[in-house]
Protein backbone atom coordinates (compact mmCIF):
# COMPACT_ATOMS: atom_id res chain seq x y z
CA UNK A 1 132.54 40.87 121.32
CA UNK A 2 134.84 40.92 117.88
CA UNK A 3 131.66 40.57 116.14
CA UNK A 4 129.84 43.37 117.58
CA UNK A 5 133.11 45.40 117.01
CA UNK A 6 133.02 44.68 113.24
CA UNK A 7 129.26 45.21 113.09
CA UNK A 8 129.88 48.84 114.18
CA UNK A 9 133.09 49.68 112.38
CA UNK A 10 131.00 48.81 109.17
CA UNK A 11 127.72 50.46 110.21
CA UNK A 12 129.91 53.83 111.19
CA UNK A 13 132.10 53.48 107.19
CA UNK A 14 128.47 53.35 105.84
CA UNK A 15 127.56 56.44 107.61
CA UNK A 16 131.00 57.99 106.36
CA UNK A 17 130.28 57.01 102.99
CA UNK A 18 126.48 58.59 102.81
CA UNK A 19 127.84 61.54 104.26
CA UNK A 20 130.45 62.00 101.78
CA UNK A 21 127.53 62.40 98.67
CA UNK A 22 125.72 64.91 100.75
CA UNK A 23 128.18 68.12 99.10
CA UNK A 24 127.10 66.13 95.69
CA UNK A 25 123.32 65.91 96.61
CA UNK A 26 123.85 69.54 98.17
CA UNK A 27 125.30 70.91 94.38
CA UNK A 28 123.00 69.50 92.57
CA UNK A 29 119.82 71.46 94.45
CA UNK A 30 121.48 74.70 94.37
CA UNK A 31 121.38 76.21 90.98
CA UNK A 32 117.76 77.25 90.97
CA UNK A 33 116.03 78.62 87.39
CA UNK A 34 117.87 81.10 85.87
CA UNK A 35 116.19 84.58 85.84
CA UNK A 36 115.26 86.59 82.89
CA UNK A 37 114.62 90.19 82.03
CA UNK A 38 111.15 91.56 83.75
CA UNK A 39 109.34 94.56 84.50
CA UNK A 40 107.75 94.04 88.15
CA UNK A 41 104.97 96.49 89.18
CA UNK A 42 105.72 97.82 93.00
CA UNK A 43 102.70 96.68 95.59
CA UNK A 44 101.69 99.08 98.19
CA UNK A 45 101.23 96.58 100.88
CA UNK A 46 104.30 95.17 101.16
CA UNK A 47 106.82 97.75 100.32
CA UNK A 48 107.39 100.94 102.81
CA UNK A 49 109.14 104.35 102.64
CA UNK A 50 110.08 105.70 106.13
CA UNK A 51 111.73 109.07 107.35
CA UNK A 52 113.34 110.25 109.75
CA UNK A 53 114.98 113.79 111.14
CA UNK A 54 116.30 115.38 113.82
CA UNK A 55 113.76 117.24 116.09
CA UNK A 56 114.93 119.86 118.30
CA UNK A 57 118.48 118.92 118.07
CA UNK A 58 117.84 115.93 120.98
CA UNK A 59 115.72 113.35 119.53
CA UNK A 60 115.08 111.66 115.87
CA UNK A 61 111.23 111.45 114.74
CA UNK A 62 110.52 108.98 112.04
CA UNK A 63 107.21 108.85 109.93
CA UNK A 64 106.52 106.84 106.66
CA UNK A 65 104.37 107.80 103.50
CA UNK A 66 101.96 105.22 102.84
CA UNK A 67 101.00 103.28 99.10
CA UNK A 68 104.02 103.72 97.15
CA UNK A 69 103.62 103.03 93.54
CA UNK A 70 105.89 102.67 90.43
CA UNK A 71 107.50 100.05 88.83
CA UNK A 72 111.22 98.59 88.47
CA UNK A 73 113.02 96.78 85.01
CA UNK A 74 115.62 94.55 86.23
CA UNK A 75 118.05 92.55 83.15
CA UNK A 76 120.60 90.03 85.04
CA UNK A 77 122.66 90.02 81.77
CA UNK A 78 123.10 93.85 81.75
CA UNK A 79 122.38 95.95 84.48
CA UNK A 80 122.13 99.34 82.77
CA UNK A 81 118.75 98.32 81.45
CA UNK A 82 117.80 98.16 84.44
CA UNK A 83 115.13 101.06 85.47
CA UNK A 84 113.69 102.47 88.45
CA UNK A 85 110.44 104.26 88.99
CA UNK A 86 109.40 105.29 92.45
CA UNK A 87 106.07 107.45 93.39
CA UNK A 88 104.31 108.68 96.48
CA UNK A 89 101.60 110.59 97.10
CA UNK A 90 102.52 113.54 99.74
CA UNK A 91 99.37 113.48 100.92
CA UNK A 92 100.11 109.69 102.14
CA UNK A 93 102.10 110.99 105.00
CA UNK A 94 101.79 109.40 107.92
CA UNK A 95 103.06 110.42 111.56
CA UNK A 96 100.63 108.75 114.04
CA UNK A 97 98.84 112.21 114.50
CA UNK A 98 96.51 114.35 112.37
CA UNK A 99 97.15 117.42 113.47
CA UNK A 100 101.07 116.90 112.89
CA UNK A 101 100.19 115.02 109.36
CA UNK A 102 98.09 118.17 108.25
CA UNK A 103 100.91 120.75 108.84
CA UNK A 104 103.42 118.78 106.99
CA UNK A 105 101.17 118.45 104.02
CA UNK A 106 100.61 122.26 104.12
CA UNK A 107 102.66 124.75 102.13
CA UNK A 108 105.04 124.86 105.24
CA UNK A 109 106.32 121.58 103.91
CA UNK A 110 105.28 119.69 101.66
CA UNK A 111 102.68 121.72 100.19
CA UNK A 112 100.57 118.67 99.08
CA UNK A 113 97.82 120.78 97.17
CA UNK A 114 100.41 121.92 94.53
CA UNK A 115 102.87 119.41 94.73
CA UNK A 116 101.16 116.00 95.26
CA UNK A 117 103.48 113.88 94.08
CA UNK A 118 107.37 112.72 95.11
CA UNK A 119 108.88 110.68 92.57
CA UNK A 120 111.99 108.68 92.08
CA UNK A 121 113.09 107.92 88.36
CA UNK A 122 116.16 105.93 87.95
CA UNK A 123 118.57 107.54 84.60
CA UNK A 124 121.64 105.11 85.10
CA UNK A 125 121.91 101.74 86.72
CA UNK A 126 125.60 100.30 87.40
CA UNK A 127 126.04 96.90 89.36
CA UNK A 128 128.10 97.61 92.38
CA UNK A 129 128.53 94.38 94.31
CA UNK A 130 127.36 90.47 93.93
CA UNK A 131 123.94 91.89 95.17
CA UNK A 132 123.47 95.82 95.04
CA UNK A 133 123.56 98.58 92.21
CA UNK A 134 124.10 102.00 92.19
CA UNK A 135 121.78 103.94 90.98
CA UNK A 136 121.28 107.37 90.00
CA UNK A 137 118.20 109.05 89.64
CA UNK A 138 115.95 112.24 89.56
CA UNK A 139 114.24 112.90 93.06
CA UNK A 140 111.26 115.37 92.45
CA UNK A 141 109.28 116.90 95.68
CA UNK A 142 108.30 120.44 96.44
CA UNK A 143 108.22 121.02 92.36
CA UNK A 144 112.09 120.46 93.01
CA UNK A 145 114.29 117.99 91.10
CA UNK A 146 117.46 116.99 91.91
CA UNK A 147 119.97 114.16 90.89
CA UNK A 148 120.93 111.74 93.74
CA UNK A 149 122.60 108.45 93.64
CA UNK A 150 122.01 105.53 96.03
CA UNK A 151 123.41 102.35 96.68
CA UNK A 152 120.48 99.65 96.27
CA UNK A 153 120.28 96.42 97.73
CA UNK A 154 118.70 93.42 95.72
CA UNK A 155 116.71 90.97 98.64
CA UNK A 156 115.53 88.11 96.00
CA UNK A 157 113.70 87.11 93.21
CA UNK A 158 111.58 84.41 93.27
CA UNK A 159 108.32 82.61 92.19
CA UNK A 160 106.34 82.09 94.82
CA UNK A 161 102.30 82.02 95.50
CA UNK A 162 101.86 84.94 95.48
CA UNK A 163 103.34 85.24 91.77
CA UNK A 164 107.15 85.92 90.83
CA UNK A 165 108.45 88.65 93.09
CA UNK A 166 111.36 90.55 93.20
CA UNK A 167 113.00 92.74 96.23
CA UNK A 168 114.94 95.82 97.23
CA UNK A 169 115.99 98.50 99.83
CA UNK A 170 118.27 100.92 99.98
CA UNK A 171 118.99 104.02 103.06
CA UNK A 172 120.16 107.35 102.10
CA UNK A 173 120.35 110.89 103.40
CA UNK A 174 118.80 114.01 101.69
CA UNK A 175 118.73 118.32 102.37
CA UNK A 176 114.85 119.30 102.94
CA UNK A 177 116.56 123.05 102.28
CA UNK A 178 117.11 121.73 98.83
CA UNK A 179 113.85 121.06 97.90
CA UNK A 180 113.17 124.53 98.90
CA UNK A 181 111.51 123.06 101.95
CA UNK A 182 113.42 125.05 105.40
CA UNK A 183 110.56 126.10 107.30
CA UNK A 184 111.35 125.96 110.96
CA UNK A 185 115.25 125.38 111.08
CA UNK A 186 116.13 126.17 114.57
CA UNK A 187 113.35 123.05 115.56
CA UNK A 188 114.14 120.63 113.29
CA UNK A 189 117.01 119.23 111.17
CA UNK A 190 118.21 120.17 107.49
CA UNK A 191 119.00 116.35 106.61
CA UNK A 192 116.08 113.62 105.89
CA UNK A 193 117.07 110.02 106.15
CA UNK A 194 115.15 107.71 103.76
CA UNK A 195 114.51 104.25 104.53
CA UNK A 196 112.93 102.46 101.57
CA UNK A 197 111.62 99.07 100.80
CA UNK A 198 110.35 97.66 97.94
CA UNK A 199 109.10 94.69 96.86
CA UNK A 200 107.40 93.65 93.38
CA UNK A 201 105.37 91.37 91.15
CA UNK A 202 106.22 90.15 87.77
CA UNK A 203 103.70 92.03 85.38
């Protein structure tokens, strides 16, 4: 029996003694390759701009625009050369119904025909936290601009199969009326929640 005891007493120090180089093993796979300044072109498929408002002052409709475009800087070692550029078409809107998509692309809203593009285009970038900036920008729809600043979200950057990717999102809250856009105001709300997601490949 003392022999058996001794057999496990050194089989279980072994154990203790592999387990105590796993934090070394663990350190030394961590630090991944460092990333450099890149421009990364946004891809339509996998990045998504939603909306939301309030519709007749007891529910909240969402919709999305479809294909956004543009293209983002990002510079680890100084993040106001970082840059931001953002595009949709407003005819890309997108509310599960034809007849509803067609009125807000008329002139009662969106006024597509005139105005077909909204656009995004960063003019400051600050970092904010370990992974998020804040970033202020020029946000043109209806043939309106207007400054707004949001707090972005960095998701990754990565090389992967697909080539080296990089990802963001960010939720913030805009007026329709100031956009010049206040058709219908006893039905449906003055402030548009933004949901956007974007995701990007090295160019």
């Amino acid at each position: 029996m003392r022999i058996r005891t001794v057999a496990v007493a050194v089989a279980l120090l072994g154990g203790l003694a592999w387990l105590a180089t796993l934090p070394t093993v663990q350190a030394q796979m961590e630090p991944g390759p460092r990333t450099d300044a890149a421009t990364f072109k946004v891809d339509p498929v996998h990045s998504s701009i939603i909306f939301g408002i309030s519709h007749m002052g007891v529910g909240y409709f969402y919709g999305r625009f479809n294909s956004p475009y543009g293209e983002f800087h990002l510079d680890p070692d100084d993040p106001s050369k970082c840059t931001f550029e953002v595009g949709v078409k407003a005819e890309k809107v997108d509310t599960n119904n034809g007849r509803r998509d067609g009125h807000i692309k008329s002139a009662d809203f969106l006024n597509a025909k005139q105005f077909p593009e909204i656009t995004f285009k960063s003019t400051s970038v600050k970092k904010a936290g370990t992974s998020t900036y804040e970033v202020t920008g020029d946000l043109t729809a209806h043939g309106v601009t207007k400054p707004v600043t949001v707090q972005i979200e960095h998701l990754g950057t990565r090389e992967t199969e697909r080539g080296h990717l990089a990802g963001f999102r960010t939720t913030f809250t805009i007026s329709r009326s100031a956009f010049d856009i206040s058709y219908m105001p006893q039905g449906l709300g003055d402030e548009v929640t933004l949901m956007v997601g974007i995701e990007g490949r090295k160019k």
